[in-house]
Each structure stands twice: as structure tokens, then as C-alpha cells.
C-alpha atoms as a PDB file:
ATOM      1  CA  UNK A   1       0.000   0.000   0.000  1.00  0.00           C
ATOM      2  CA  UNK A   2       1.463   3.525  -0.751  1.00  0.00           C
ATOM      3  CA  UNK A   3       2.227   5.726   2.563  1.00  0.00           C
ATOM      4  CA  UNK A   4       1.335   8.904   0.809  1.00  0.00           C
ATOM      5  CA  UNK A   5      -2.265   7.620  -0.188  1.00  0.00           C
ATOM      6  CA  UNK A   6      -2.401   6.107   3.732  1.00  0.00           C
ATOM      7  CA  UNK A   7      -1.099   9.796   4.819  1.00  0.00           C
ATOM      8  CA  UNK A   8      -3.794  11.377   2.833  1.00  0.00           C
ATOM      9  CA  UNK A   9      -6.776   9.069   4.010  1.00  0.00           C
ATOM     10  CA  UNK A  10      -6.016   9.694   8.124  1.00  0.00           C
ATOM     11  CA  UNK A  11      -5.797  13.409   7.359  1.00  0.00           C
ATOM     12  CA  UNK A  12      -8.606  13.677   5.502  1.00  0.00           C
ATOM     13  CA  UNK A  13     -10.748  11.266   8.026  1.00  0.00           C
ATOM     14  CA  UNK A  14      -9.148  14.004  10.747  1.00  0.00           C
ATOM     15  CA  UNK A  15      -9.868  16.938   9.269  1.00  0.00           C
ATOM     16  CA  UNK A  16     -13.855  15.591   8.775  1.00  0.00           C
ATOM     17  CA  UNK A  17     -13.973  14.646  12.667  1.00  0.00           C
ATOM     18  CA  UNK A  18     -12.418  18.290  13.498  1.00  0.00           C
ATOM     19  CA  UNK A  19     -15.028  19.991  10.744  1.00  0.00           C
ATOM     20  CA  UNK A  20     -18.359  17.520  11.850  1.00  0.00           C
ATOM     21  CA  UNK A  21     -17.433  17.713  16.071  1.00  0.00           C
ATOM     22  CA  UNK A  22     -16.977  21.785  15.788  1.00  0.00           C
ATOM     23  CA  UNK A  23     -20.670  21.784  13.590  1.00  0.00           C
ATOM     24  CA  UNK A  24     -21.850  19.862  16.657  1.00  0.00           C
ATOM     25  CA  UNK A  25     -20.829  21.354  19.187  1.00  0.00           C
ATOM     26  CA  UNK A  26     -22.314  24.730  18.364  1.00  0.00           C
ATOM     27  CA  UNK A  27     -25.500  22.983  18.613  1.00  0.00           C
ATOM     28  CA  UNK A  28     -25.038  21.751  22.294  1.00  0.00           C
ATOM     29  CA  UNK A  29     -25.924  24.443  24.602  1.00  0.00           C
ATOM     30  CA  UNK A  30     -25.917  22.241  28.035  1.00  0.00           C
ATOM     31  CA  UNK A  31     -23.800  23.228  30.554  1.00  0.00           C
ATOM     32  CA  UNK A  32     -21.008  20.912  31.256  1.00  0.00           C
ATOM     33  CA  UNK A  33     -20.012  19.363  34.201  1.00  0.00           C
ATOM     34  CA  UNK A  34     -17.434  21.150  35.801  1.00  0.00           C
ATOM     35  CA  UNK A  35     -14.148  18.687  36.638  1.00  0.00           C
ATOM     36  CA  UNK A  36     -11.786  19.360  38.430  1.00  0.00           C
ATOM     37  CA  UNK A  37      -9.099  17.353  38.265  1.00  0.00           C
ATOM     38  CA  UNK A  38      -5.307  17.173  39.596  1.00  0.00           C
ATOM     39  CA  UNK A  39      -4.071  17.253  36.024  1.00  0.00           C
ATOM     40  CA  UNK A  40      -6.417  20.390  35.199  1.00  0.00           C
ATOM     41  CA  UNK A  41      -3.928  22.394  37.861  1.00  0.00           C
ATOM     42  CA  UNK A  42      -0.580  21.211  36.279  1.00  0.00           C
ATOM     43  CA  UNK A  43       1.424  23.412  33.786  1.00  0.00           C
ATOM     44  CA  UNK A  44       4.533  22.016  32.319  1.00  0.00           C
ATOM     45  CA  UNK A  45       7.629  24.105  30.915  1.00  0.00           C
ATOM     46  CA  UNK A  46      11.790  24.156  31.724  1.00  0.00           C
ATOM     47  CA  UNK A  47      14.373  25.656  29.935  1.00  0.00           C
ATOM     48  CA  UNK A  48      16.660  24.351  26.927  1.00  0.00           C
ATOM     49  CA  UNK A  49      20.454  25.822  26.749  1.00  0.00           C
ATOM     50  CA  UNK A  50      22.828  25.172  24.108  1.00  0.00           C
ATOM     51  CA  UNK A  51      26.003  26.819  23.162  1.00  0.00           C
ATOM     52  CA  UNK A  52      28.796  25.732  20.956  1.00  0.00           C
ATOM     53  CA  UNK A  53      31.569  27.004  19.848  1.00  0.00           C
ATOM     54  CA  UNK A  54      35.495  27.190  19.150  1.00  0.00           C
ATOM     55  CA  UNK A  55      36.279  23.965  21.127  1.00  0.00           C
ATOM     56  CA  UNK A  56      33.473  24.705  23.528  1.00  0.00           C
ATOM     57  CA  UNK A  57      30.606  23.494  24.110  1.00  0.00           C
ATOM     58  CA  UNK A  58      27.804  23.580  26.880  1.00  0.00           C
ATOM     59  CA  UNK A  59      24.301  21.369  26.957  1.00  0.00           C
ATOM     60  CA  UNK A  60      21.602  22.290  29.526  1.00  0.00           C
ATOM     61  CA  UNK A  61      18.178  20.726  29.714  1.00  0.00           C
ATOM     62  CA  UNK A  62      15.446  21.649  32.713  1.00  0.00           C
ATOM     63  CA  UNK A  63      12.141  20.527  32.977  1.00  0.00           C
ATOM     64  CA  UNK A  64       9.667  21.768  35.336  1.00  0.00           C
ATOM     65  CA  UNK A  65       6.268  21.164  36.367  1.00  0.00           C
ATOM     66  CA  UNK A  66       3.875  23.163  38.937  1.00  0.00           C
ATOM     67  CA  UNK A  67       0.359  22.415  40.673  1.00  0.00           C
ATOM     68  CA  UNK A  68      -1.080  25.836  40.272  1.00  0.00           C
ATOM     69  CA  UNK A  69      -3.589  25.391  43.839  1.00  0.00           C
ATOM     70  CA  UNK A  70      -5.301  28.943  42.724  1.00  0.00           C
ATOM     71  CA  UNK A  71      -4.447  31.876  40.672  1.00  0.00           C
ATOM     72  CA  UNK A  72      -1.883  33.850  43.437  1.00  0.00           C
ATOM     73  CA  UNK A  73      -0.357  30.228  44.384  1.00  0.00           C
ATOM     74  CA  UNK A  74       1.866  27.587  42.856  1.00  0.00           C
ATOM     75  CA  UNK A  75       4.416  25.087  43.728  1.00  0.00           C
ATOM     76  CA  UNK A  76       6.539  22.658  41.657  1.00  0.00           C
ATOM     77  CA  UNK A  77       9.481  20.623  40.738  1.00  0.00           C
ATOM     78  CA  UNK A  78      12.472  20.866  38.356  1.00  0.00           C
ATOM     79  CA  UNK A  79      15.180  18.732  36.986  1.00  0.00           C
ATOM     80  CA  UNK A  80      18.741  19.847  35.583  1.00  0.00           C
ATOM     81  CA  UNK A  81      21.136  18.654  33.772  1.00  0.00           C
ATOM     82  CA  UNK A  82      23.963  20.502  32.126  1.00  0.00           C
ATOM     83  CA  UNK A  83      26.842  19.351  30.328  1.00  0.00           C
ATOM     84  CA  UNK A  84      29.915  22.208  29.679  1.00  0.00           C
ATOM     85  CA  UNK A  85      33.301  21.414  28.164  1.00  0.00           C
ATOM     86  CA  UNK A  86      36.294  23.334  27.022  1.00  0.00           C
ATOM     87  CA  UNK A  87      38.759  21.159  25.001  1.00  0.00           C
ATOM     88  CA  UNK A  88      41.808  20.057  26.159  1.00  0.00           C
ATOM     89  CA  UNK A  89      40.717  22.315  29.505  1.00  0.00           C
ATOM     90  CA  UNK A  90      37.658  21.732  31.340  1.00  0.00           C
ATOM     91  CA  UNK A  91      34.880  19.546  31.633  1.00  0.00           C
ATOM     92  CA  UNK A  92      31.927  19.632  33.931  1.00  0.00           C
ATOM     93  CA  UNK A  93      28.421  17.391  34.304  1.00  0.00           C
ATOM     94  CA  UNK A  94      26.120  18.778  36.849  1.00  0.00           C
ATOM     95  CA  UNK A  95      22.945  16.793  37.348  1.00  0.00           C
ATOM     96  CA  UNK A  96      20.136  18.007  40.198  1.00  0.00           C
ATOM     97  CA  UNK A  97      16.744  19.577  41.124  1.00  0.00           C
ATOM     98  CA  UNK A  98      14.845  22.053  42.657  1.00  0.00           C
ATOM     99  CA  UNK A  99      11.483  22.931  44.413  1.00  0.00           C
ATOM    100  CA  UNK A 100      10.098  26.254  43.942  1.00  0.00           C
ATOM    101  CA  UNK A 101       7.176  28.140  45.229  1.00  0.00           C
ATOM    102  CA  UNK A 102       5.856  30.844  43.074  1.00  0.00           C
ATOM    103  CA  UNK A 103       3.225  33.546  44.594  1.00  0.00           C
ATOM    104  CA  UNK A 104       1.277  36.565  42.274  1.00  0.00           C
ATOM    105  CA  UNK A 105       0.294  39.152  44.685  1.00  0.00           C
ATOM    106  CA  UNK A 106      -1.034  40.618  41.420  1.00  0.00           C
ATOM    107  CA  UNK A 107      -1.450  39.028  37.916  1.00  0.00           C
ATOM    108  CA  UNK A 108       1.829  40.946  35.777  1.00  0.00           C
ATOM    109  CA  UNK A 109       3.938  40.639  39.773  1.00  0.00           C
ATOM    110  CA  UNK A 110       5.484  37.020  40.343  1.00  0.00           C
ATOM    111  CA  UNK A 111       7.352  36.119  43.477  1.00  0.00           C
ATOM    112  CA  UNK A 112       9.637  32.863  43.976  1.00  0.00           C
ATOM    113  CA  UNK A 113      11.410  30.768  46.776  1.00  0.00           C
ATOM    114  CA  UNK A 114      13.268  28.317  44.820  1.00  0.00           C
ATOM    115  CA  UNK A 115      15.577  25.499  46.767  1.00  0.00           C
ATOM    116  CA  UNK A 116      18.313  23.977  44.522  1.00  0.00           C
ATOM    117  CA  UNK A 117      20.646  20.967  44.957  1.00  0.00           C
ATOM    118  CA  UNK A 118      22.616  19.868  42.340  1.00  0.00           C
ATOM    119  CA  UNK A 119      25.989  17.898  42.299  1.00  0.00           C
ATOM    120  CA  UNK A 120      28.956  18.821  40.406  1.00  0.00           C
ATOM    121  CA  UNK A 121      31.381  17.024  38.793  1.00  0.00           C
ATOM    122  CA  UNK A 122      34.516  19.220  37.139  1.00  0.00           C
ATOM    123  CA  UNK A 123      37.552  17.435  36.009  1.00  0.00           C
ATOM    124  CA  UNK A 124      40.457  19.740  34.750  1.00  0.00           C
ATOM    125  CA  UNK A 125      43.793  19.159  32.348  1.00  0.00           C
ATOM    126  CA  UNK A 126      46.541  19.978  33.180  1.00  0.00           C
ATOM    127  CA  UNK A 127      50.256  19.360  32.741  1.00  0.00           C
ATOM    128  CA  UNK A 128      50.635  16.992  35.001  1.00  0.00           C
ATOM    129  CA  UNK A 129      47.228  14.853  34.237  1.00  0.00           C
ATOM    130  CA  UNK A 130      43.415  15.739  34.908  1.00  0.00           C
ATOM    131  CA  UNK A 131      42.351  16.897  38.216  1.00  0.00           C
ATOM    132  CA  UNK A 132      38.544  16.273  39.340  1.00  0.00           C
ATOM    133  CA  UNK A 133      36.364  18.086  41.822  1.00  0.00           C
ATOM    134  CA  UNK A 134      33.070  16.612  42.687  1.00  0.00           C
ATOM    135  CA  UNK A 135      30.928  17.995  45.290  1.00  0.00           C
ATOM    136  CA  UNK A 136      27.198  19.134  45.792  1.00  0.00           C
ATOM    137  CA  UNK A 137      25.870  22.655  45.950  1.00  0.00           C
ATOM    138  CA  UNK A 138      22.870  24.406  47.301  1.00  0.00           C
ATOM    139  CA  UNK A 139      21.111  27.480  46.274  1.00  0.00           C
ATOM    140  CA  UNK A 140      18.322  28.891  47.438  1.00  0.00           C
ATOM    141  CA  UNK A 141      17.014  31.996  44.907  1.00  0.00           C
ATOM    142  CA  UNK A 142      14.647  34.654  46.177  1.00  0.00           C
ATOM    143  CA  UNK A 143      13.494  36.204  43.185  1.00  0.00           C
ATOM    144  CA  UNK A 144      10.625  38.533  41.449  1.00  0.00           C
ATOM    145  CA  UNK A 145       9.449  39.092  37.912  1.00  0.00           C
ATOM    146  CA  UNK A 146       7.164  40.519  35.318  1.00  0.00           C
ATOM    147  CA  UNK A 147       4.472  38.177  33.964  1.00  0.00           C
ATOM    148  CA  UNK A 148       2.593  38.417  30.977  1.00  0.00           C
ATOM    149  CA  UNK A 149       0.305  35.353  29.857  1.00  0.00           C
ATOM    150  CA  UNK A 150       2.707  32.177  30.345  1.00  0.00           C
ATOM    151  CA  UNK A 151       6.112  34.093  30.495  1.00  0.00           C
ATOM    152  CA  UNK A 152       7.952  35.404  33.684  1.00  0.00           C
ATOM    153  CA  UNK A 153      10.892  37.486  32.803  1.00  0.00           C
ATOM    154  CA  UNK A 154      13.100  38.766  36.034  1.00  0.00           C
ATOM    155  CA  UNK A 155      16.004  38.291  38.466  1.00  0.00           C
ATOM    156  CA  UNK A 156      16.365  35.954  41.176  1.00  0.00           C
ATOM    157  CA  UNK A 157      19.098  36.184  44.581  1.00  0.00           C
ATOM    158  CA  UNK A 158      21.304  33.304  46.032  1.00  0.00           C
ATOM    159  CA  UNK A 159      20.585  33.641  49.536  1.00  0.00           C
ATOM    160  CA  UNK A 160      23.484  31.175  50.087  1.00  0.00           C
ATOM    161  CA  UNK A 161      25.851  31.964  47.523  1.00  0.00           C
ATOM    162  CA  UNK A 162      29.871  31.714  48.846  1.00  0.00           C
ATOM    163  CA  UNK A 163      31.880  32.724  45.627  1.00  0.00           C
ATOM    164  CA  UNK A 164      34.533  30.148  47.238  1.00  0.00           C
ATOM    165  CA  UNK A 165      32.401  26.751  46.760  1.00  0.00           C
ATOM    166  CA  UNK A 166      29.605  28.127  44.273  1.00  0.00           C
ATOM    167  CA  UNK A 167      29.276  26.834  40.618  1.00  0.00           C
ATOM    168  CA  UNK A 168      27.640  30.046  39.296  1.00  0.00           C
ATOM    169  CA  UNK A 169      29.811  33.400  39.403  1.00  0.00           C
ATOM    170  CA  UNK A 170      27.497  35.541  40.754  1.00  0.00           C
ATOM    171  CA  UNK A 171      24.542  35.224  43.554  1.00  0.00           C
ATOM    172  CA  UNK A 172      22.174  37.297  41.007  1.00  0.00           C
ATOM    173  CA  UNK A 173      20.759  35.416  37.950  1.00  0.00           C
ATOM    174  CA  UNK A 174      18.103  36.699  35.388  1.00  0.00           C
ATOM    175  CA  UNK A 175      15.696  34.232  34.419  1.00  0.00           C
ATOM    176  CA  UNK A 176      13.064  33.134  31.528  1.00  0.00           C
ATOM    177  CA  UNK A 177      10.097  30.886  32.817  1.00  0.00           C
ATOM    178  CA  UNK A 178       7.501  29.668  30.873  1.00  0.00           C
ATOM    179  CA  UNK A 179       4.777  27.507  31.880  1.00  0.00           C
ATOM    180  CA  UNK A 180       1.971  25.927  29.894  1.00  0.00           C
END
């Protein structure tokens, strides 16, 4: 049987459910019964980070999820993974998560509480051989944004940021969310 001719029957028998269940439903007028289920409150999003260049290249991927209990109120959990190396230099794999609380006193304000652990693993060349480093780290962000729709754009504070044992550079961090 040809694929094509396949491909063209199931998008054809698609598009005539889509056309014949929209001409129906404008008929029904019955209220429906309101559900409210656990999966009704979840939005999914996370980040995706990907540079590469001259002998460098770095790899993240975050996913998140949050139980949005009302409009001002939602909690949730993320994953991270991030993979940076410098050739002939530097390598590091950092693998963790995070919980995070997110509050809108008003609908464009968002505030966050975000706990992070992740553990790092950093092995360097050198002369003499490589040298590795692995230890865990904890964060915990205070931050604030602007929201409009599904996007947060803003800035978020390490509360327990030591520049001596910290895998970031700085204790302040802009940040993208998006949530749908």
C-alpha cells in the first residue's frame, strides 16, 4: 500500500472529525459538568540551553512542572542537567533539582522561593594529568518578575551563595520561565 495515499486518508478522516465535532458542538448548549481534576492544575515548561563554539561546548536541559492550587499560588518541581566542556581544559556534568514556590500578589507581579541541589562534577587538564572536583551545591534563589500570559521574565538572589564553593559566578541570575 502507498504511505502517501495512507497519509492522505487519516488526514482527511481528521480533518472531517475536526469539521463535523466543531458543527456539533455549536449545537449543544448544556452546561457541562465542571471537573476538576489534579491534572487540570498542572502546567509544564523548563528551559533548553545550548552553546557551541570554538572547542566549547555547553548542553543544559530543565524541565519543570507546577500544581497551580489557585491563581496567586503555585508550587513545583524541576530537573537539571547541564553538560559544559572546554577542550583540552575543562569539563563539567552537573545533574540536580529544585522545588520552587511561586506567589502573584497581582497578575503581571510574580514572586519565587526556589531550593536547589545539584551535584557537580569538574575534572580539569593539566600538565601533570586531569584533576577532578566533585561535590554538591545548594542554592536557594529569592526572586521577582514581570508576567505576561505564560512568560515570567526577572532576576532571582542566592541567599546562600559563597563565591569560594559556588558553581555560578554571581549570587544574582536573570531568568526566563515559561509555563503551559
Amino acid at each position: 500500500m502507498n504511505p502517501f495515499k495512507t497519509l492522505v486518508k487519516l488526514g482527511s478522516f481528521l480533518l472531517f472529525l475536526t469539521v463535523s465535532n466543531t458543527g456539533f458542538s455549536q449545537e449543544q448548549n448544556s452546561p457541562k459538568a465542571k471537573t476538576d481534576s489534579f491534572w487540570d492544575h498542572v502546567q509544564f515548561g523548563g528551559g533548553f540551553g545550548l552553546a557551541v563554539g570554538n572547542d566549547f561546548t555547553d548542553i543544559t536541559i530543565a524541565p519543570s512542572a507546577i500544581y497551580r492550587f489557585n491563581s496567586p499560588f503555585a508550587a513545583g518541581v524541576s530537573l537539571q542537567y547541564s553538560h559544559l566542556k572546554q577542550k583540552n581544559f575543562y569539563t563539567s556534568n552537573v545533574i540536580g533539582a529544585s522545588l520552587i514556590g511561586l506567589y502573584n500578589p497581582i497578575e503581571e507581579i510574580q514572586l519565587s522561593v526556589e531550593l536547589e541541589e545539584v551535584n557537580v562534577n569538574n575534572t580539569y587538564a593539566d600538565l601533570y594529568g586531569n584533576i577532578k572536583r566533585s561535590f554538591w551545591n545548594t542554592a536557594l534563589y529569592l526572586g521577582a518578575g514581570y508576567c505576561a500570559e505564560n512568560v515570567t521574565i526577572g532576576a532571582r538572589f542566592n541567599v546562600l551563595f559563597d563565591r569560594d564553593k559556588d558553581i555560578y559566578g554571581d549570587a544574582f541570575m536573570p531568568f526566563v520561565r515559561v509555563y503551559f
